[in-house]
Structure formats: structure tokens, C-alpha cells
Protein backbone atom coordinates (compact mmCIF):
# COMPACT_ATOMS: atom_id res chain seq x y z
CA UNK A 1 43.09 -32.07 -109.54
CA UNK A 2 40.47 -33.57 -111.58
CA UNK A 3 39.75 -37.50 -110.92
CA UNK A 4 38.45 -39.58 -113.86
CA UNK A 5 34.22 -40.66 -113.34
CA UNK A 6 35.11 -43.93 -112.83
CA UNK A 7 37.97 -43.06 -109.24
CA UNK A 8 34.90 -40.56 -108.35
CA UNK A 9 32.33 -43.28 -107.99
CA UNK A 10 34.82 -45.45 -106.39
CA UNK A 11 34.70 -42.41 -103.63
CA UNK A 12 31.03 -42.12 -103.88
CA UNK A 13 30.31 -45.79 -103.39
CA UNK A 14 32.75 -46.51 -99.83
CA UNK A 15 30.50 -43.12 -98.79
CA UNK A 16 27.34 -45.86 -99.47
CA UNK A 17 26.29 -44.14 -102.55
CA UNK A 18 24.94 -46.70 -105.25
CA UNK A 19 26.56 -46.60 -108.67
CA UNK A 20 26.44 -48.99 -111.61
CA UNK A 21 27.91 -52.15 -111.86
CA UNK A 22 30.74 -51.91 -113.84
CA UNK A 23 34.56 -51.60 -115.13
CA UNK A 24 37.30 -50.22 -117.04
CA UNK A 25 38.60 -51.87 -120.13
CA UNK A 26 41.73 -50.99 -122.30
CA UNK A 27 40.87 -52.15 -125.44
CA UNK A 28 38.16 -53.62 -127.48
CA UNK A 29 38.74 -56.95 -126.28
CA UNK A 30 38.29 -56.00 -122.30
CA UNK A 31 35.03 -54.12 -123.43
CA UNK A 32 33.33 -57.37 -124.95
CA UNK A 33 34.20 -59.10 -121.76
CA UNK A 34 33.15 -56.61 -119.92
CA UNK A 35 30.24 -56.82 -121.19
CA UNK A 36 29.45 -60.50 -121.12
CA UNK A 37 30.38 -60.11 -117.94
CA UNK A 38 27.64 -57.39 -116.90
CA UNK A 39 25.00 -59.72 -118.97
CA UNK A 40 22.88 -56.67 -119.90
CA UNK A 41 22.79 -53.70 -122.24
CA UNK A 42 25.36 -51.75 -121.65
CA UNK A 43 26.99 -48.00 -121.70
CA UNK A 44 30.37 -47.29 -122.99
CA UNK A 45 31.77 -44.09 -121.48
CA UNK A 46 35.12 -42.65 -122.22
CA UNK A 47 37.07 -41.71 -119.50
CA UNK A 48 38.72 -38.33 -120.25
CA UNK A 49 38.51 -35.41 -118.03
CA UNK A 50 36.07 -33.18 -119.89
CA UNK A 51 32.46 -32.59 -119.05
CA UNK A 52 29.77 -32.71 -121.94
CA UNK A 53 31.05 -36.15 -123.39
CA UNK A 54 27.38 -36.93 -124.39
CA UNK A 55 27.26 -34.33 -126.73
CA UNK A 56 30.93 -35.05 -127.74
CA UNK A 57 30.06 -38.38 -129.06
CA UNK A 58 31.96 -39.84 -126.13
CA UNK A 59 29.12 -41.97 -124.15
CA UNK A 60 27.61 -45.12 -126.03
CA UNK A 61 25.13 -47.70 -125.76
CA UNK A 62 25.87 -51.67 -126.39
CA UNK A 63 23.01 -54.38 -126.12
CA UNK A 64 25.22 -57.12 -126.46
CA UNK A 65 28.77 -57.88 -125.60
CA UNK A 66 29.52 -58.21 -129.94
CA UNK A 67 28.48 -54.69 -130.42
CA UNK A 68 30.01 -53.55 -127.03
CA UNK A 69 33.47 -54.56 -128.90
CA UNK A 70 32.28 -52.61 -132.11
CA UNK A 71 31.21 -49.36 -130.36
CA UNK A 72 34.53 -49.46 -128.39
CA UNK A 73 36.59 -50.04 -131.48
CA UNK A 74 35.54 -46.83 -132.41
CA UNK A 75 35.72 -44.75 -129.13
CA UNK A 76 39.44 -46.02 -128.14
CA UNK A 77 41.78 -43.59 -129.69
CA UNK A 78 38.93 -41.54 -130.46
CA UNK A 79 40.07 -37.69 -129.76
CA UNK A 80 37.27 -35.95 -127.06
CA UNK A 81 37.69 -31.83 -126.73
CA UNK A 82 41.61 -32.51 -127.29
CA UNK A 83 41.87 -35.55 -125.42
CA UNK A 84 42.64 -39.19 -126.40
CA UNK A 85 40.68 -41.86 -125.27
CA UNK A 86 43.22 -44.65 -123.90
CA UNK A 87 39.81 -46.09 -121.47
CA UNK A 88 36.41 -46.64 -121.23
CA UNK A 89 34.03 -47.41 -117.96
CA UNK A 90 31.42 -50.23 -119.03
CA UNK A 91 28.67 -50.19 -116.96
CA UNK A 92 24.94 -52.15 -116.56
CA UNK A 93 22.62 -49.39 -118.97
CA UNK A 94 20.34 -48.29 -116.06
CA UNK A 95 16.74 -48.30 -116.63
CA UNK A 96 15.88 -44.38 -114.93
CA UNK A 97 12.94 -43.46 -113.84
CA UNK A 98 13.58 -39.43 -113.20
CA UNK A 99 16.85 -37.98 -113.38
CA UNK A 100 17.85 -35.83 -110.98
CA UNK A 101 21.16 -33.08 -109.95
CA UNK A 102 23.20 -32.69 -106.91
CA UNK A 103 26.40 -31.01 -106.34
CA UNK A 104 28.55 -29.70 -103.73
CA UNK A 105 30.90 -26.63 -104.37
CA UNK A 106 32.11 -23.58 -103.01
CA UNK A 107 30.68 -20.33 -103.31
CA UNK A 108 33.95 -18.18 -103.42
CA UNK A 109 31.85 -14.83 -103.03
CA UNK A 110 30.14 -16.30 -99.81
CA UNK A 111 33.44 -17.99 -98.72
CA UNK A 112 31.76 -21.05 -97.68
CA UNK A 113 30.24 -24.40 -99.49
CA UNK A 114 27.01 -24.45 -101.41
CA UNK A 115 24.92 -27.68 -101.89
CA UNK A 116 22.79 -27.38 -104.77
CA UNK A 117 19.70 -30.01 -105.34
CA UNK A 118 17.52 -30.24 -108.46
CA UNK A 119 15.02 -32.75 -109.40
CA UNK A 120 15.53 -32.36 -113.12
CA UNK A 121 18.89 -33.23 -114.25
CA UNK A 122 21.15 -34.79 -117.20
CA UNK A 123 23.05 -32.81 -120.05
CA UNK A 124 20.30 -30.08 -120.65
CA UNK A 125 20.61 -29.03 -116.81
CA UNK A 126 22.09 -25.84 -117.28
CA UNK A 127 19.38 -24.83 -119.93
CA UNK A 128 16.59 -26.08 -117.23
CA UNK A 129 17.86 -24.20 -114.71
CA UNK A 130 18.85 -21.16 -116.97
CA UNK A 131 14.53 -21.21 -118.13
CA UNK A 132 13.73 -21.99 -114.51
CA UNK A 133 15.59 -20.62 -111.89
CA UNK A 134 12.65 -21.93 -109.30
CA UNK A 135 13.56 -25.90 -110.12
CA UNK A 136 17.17 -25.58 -108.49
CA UNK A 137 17.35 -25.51 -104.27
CA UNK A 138 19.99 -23.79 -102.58
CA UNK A 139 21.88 -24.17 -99.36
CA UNK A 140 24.37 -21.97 -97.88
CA UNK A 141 26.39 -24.29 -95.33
CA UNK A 142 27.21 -22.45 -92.13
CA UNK A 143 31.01 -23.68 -91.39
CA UNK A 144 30.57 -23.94 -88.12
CA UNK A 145 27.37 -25.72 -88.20
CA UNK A 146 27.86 -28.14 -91.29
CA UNK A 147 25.32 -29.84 -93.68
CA UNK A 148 23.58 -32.74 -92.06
CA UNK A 149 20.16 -34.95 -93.57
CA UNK A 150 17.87 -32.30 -91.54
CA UNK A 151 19.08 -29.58 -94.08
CA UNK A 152 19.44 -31.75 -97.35
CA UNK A 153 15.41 -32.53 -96.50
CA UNK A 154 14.84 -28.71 -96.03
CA UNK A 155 16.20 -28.18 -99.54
CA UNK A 156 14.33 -31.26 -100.83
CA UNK A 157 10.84 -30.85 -98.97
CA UNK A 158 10.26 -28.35 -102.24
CA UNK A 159 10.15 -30.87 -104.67
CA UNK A 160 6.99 -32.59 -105.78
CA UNK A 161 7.93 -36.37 -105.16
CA UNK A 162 7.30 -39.15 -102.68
CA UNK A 163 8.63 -39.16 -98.72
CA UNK A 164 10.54 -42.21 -99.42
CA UNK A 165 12.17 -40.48 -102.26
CA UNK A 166 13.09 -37.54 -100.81
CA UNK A 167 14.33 -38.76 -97.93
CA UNK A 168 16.88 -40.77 -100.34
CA UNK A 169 17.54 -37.62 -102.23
CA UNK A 170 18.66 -35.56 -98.85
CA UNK A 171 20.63 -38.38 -97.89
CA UNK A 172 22.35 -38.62 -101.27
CA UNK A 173 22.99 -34.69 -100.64
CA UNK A 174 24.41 -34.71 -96.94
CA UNK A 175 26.78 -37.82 -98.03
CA UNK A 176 28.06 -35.57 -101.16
CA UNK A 177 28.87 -32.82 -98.34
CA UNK A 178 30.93 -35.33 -95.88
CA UNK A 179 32.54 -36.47 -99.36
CA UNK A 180 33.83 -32.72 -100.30
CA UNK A 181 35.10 -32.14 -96.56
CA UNK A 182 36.87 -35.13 -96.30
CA UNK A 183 38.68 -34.95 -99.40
CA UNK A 184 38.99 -31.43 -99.73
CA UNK A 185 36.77 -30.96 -102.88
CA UNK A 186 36.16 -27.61 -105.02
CA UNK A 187 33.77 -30.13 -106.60
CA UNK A 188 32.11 -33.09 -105.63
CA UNK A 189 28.80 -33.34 -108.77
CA UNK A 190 26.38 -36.19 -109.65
CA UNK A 191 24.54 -35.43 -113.09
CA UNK A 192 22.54 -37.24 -113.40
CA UNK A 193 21.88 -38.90 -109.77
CA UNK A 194 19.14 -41.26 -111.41
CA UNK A 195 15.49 -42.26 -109.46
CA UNK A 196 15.56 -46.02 -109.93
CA UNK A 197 11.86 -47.99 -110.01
CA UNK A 198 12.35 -48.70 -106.62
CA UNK A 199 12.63 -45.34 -105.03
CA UNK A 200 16.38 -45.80 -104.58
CA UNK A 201 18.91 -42.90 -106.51
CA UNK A 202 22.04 -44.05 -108.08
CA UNK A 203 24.98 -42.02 -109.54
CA UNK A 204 24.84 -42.09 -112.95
CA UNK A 205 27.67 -40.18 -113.39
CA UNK A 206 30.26 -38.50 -110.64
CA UNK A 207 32.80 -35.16 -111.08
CA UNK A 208 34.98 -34.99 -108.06
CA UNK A 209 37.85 -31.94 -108.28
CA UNK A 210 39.95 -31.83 -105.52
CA UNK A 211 41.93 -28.92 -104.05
CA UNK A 212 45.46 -29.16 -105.64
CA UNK A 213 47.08 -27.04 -102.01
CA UNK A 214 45.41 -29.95 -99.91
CA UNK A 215 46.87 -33.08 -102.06
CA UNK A 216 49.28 -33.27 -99.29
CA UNK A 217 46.35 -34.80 -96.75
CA UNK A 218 45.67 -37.48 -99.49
CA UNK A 219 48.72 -39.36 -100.21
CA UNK A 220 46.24 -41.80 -101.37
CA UNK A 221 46.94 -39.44 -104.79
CA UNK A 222 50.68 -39.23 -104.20
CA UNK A 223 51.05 -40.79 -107.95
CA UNK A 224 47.86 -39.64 -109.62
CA UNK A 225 47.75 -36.82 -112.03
CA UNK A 226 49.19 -33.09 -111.08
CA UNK A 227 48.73 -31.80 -115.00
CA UNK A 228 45.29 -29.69 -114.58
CA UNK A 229 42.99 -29.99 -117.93
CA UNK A 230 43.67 -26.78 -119.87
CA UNK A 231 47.34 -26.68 -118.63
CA UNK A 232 49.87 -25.65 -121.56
CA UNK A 233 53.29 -28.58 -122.39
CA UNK A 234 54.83 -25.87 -120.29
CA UNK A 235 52.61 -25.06 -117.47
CA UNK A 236 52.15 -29.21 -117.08
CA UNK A 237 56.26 -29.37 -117.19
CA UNK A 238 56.17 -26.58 -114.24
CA UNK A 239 54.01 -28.08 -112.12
CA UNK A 240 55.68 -31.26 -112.25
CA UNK A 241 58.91 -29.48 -111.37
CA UNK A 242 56.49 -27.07 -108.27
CA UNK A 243 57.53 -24.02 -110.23
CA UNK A 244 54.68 -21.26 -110.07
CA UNK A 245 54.19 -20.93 -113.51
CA UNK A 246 51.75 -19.48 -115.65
CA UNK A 247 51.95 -18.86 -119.90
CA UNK A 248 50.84 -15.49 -121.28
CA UNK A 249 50.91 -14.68 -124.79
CA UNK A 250 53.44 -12.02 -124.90
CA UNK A 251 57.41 -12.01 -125.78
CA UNK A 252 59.39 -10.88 -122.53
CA UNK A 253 59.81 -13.47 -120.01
CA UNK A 254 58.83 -12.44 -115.87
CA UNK A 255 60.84 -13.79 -113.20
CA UNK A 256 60.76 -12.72 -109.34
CA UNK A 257 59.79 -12.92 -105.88
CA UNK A 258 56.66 -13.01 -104.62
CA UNK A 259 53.55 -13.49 -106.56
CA UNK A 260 51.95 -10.24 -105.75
CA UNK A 261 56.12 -8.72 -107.16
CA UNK A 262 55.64 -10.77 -110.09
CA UNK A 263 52.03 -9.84 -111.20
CA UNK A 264 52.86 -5.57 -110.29
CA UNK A 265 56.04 -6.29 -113.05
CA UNK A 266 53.80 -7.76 -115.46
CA UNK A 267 51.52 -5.04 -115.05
CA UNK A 268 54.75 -2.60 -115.49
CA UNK A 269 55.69 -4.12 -118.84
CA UNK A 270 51.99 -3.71 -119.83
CA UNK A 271 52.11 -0.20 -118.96
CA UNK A 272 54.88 0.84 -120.66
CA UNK A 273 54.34 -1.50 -124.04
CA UNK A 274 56.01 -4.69 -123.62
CA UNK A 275 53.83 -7.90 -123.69
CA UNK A 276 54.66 -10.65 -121.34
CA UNK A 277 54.98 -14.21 -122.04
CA UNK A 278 54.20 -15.82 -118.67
CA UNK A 279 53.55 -15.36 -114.63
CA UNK A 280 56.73 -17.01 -112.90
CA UNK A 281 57.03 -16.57 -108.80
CA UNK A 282 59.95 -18.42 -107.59
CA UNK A 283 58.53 -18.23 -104.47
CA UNK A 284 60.36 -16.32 -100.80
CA UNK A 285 63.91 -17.57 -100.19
CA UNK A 286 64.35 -19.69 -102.95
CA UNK A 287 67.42 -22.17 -103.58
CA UNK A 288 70.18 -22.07 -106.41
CA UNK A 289 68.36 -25.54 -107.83
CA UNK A 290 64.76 -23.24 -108.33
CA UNK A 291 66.30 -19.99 -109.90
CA UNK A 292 68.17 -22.39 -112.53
CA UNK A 293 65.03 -24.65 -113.20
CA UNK A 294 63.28 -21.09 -113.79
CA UNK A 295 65.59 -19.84 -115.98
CA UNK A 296 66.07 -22.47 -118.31
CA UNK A 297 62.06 -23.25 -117.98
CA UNK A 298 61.65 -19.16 -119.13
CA UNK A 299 64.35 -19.23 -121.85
CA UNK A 300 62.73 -23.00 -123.74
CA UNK A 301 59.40 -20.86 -124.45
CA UNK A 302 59.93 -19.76 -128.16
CA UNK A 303 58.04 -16.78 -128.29
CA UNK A 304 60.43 -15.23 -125.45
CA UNK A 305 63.17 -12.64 -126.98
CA UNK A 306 64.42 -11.58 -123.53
CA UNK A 307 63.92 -11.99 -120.00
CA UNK A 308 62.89 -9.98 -117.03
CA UNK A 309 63.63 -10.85 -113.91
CA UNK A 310 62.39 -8.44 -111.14
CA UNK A 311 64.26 -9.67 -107.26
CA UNK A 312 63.52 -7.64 -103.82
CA UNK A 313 65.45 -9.57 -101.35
CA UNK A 314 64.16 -10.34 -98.02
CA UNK A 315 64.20 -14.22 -96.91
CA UNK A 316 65.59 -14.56 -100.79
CA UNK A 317 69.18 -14.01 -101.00
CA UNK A 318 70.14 -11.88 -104.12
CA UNK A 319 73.75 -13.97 -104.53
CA UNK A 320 71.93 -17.36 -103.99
CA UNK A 321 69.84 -16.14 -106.89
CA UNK A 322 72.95 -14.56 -108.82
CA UNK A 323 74.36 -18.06 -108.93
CA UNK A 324 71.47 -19.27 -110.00
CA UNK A 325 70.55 -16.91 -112.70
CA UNK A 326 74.25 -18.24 -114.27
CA UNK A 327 73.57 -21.74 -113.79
CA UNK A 328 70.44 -21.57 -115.90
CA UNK A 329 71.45 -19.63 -118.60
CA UNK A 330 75.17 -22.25 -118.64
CA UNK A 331 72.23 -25.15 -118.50
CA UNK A 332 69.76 -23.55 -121.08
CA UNK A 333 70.14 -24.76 -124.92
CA UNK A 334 68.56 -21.20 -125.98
CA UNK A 335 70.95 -18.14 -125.06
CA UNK A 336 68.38 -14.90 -124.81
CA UNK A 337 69.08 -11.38 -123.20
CA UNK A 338 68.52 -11.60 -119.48
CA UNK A 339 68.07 -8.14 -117.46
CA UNK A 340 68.00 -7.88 -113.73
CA UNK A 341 66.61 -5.57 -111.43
CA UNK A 342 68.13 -6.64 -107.89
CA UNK A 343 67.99 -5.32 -104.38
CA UNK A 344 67.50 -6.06 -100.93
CA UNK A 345 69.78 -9.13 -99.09
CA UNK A 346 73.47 -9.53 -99.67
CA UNK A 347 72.20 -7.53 -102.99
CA UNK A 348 76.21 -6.09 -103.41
CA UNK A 349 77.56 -9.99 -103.62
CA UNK A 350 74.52 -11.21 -105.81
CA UNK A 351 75.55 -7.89 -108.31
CA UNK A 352 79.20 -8.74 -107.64
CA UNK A 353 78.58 -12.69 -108.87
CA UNK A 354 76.76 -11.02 -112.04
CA UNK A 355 78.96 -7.91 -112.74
CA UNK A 356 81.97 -11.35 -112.87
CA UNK A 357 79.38 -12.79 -115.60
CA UNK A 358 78.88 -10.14 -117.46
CA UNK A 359 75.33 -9.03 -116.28
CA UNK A 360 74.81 -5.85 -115.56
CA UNK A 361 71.77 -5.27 -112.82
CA UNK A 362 69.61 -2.30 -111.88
CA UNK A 363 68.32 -1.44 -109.05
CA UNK A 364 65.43 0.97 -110.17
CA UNK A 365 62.74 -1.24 -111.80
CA UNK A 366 61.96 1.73 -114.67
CA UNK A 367 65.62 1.60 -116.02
CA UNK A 368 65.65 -2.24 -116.20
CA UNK A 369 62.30 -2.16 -117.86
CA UNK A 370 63.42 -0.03 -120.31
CA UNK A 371 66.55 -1.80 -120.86
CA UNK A 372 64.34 -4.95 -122.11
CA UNK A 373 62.36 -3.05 -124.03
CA UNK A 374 65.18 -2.09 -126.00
CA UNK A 375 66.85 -5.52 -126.17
């Protein structure tokens, strides 16, 4: 789950980290106050969750609060990579010295959390790094051991800049670390964490992506956002409903038990020339409510001219899902061919309740395949 810049500095500053002074406004209106508020020059920066807003046209700059209400007029409504601007963060224009780059995130290869430090940052910081591999530090943090300021200053003691400075910098980086264990982060980024005139760094800007399978340690974000950025009108209306759910661009819909089940039948349909239209695990011993939600979610995808649905019955009762399977096609306004491949627990009631409906099942998964293909 990604959090908008402005709830990431909110994190960063209860961790002691200094950001600007500044707040959110709605409208044009709030921005002009906002801004007479601050009493400075200030930035307008639209709150979607996107990175490169910069280069978007999506960050501003207001000296007063008359043109602060002029430069949001425009950005409000304004559409960034897809995504409407409905708020802006005003904040005090800072007056940067050096910028600098620090992130925490996890090195999936190494299984473990990286810290990464540079002492050139901003919106060019891939291209820096990408000419000059030498100007980005790396730490690999040792689970068991952590990241404390003793290893931020190891990282740091490379750069050419004042003690008093880098002794802020590693203490900006060991706070980002207690930040990402604490709330579970995949992310926690400041770009650019800004040198100040008087030695002090300040987060210019904050990314903070959390772990969606942890959310349930912060109920802090019980009501935030569960829609993830690039998420399809279906895949955000499946996650709201904690269906395992995934689009694919193909025309025969995948149902079953088991993610690793679901993604060897995809594979299968691939194999023998179908295309699939989406990734759909109903998870082990599913309920009635869950194979109906499926089913009707499955059928409401256009592209979908029939439906696979692939069960091996262990924990998951085949008649449970049976009843299911003829709830959600009575439910579902679109009536498409549905094949079933069925085996395993109370499998001869679960074909019984289908047989009574009309739908014949399979128990080899080749025949059912090619009974889809055909329909």
C-alpha cells in the first residue's frame, strides 16, 4: 500500500525527521491561505501516488499567496500519469544547500533490507547513479544484527562533506531503517533529503510503501487505501472483496484452488492454445459466499467467453464449491459456459449438486481443457 508524501512525512517527522512546514488544501481557496499562512514562497505539490511528478508538471512554485491560488487553479483536477489531482501539500519553498538520497528497501535476491545513501540526489538520481555507480553507498543489514548510527556513518564516512554533516546524514539513515521495521515497509525513500545552511537535512520529499500482508499490525490504516496504483476496475473491485485476483489479457476465465493449481492451469491453457483472461485462487477451504463472489467477479469481465474452473479438494469441499459455482452463475447478469474439472473431498456430492444443474464435470484436467476450448 502506497501512502500519499504528505501521511509519509507525517511518519518521518514523529521518527524526529525534519520536514517542511506545511499543509494540504482542497481547493484553490485553501491553497492561498495556505500560503499566507506559511508567509514565504511556496511549493505546490500534487498529491497523487506516482513518482516523477516534477517532470509531470505536477510540483509548482508560488511567491505569494495570489499566485499560490493561480498555480493551484491549474493543478486541481489536473490529470498526473492517469491520476486526478483532488489535493495538493503547500509547503515553506526550502532554500537547499546540497541535495542528497536515502532509502530503505529490500533486496529480494539477498532476502534481507538494503539501506542505500547518496550525496547527490533529486529527479536526475537514477541518471547520476546510472554514470556513477561509485557516488551511491551500500549496506546489506544483517537481520539479526540490525542497522544502527555506527553503520549509517560507515556508509557515510565515504562522502566528501563535513563531520557535523555526516553525522546528520547517518542519523537520517538509521531513523529511515527503525521507520521500515516498524511499519513493515517494502519502501521507506527520501529524494531529495535536502542539506539546509545550517548543517541540518530535511525531507524534501518522502515515499513510504508498506507491506499489504502486514496491514493487519497497523490498524492505524484500517480505512486507508487497499487499491494498489496500476490495479485494473477489476483487480481494485477484488481486493476490496479479498479475492486473489489478477487480469490477463486472454478470453477463458481461471478459477481454482491453490495459487500454485491456478497458475499450472493457466500454464495448461497456454500450452494447448487457449489464452487466459485472469489469475483467480479462491484460496484452501473456501466458503459458498467466496466461490459465488468469484464466479460472478470472472463472468462481469467482457473479454471472457467461458470459464475454467480447475478444483482438487483437500481442506476445500467440492459440494461447498458446487453450491457455490450455482449461486454465482443464478447471481451473475452475464450467463457464459462454465466447465469444471472436480476431484478430491465429498467430490461425488459436489458432481451430484452439478449433474442436478446441468453441469457436467471432469475429472481429468486434459478433457475439461479441451471441452473449453471448444465452447
Amino acid at each position: 500500500m502506497k501512502l500519499f508524501e504528505y501521511e509519509a512525512k507525517n511518519i518521518l517527522k514523529q521518527y524526529g525527521i525534519l520536514i517542511p512546514k506545511g499543509y494540504i488544501a482542497r481547493s484553490p481557496e485553501e491553497a492561498e491561505a495556505v500560503a499566507q499562512k506559511i508567509g514565504k514562497p511556496v511549493a505546490l505539490k500534487s498529491q497523487v501516488l506516482v513518482s516523477g511528478r516534477r517532470l509531470s508538471g505536477g510540483i509548482e512554485f508560488a511567491d505569494n499567496p495570489t499566485e499560490a491560488r493561480q498555480v493551484a487553479s491549474k493543478l486541481i483536477g489536473s490529470t498526473i500519469k492517469g491520476h486526478t489531482v483532488s489535493s495538493l501539500l503547500v509547503e515553506k519553498k526550502l532554500d537547499i544547500v546540497k541535495r542528497s538520497y536515502a532509502s530503505v528497501t529490500i533486496d529480494r535476491q539477498a532476502k534481507t533490507y538494503i539501506v542505500l545513501a547518496s550525496h547527490s540526489g533529486g529527479i536526475d538520481i537514477e541518471e547520476i547513479v546510472q554514470n556513477d555507480p561509485s557516488s551511491i553507498s551500500r549496506y546489506w543489514v544483517d537481520p539479526g544484527e540490525g542497522f544502527n548510527t555506527a553503520d549509517a556513518m560507515e556508509m557515510v564516512s565515504r562522502f566528501s562533506i563535513g563531520e557535523n554533516e555526516k553525522s546528520n546524514f547517518a542519523s537520517a539513515l538509521s531513523t529511515l531503517y527503525r521507520v521500515a521495521i516498524d511499519y513493515d515497509a517494502e519502501l521507506v525513500e527520501v529524494n531529495p533529503l535536502c542539506q539546509m545552511t545550517t548543517g541540518q537535512y530535511v525531507a524534501a520529499d518522502a515515499r513510504l510503501i508498506l507491506d499489504d500482508n502486514a496491514l493487519f499490525r497497523h490498524p492505524e490504516f484500517k480505512y486507508n487505501r487497499t487499491e494498489r496504483v496500476n490495479d485494473t476496475p477489476r483487480e481494485a473491485e477484488a481486493r476490496r472483496q479479498n479475492l486473489a485476483y489478477v487480469d490477463l489479457d486472454g478470453d477463458i476465465g481461471i478459477i481454482g484452488n491453490g495459487a500454485g493449481l491456478v497458475m499450472s492451469t493457466i500454464d495448461l491453457v497456454q500450452f494447448f492454445g487457449g489464452r487466459p483472461a485472469n489469475f483467480l485462487d479462491i484460496g484452501g477451504g473456501a466458503q459458498t459466499d467466496t466461490i459465488k463472489r468469484s464466479v460472478v467477479l470472472v463472468m462481469s469481465k467482457p473479454e471472457v467467453r467461458a470459464v475454467l474452473m480447475n478444483i482438487v479438494g483437500g481442506i476445500t469441499r467440492c459440494d461447498i464449491v458446487a453450491q457455490g459455482i450455482i449461486e454465482g452463475l443464478n447471481d451473475s447478469s452475464v450467463k457464459k459456459p462454465v466447465v469444471v474439472r472436480m476431484m478430491g473431498t465429498n467430490e461425488a456430492e459436489g458432481v451430484g449438486i452439478l449433474y442436478q444443474a446441468g453441469i457436467h464435470t471432469y475429472r481429468n484436467i486434459e478433457e475439461a481443457l479441451a471441452e473449453v476450448l471448444k465452447l
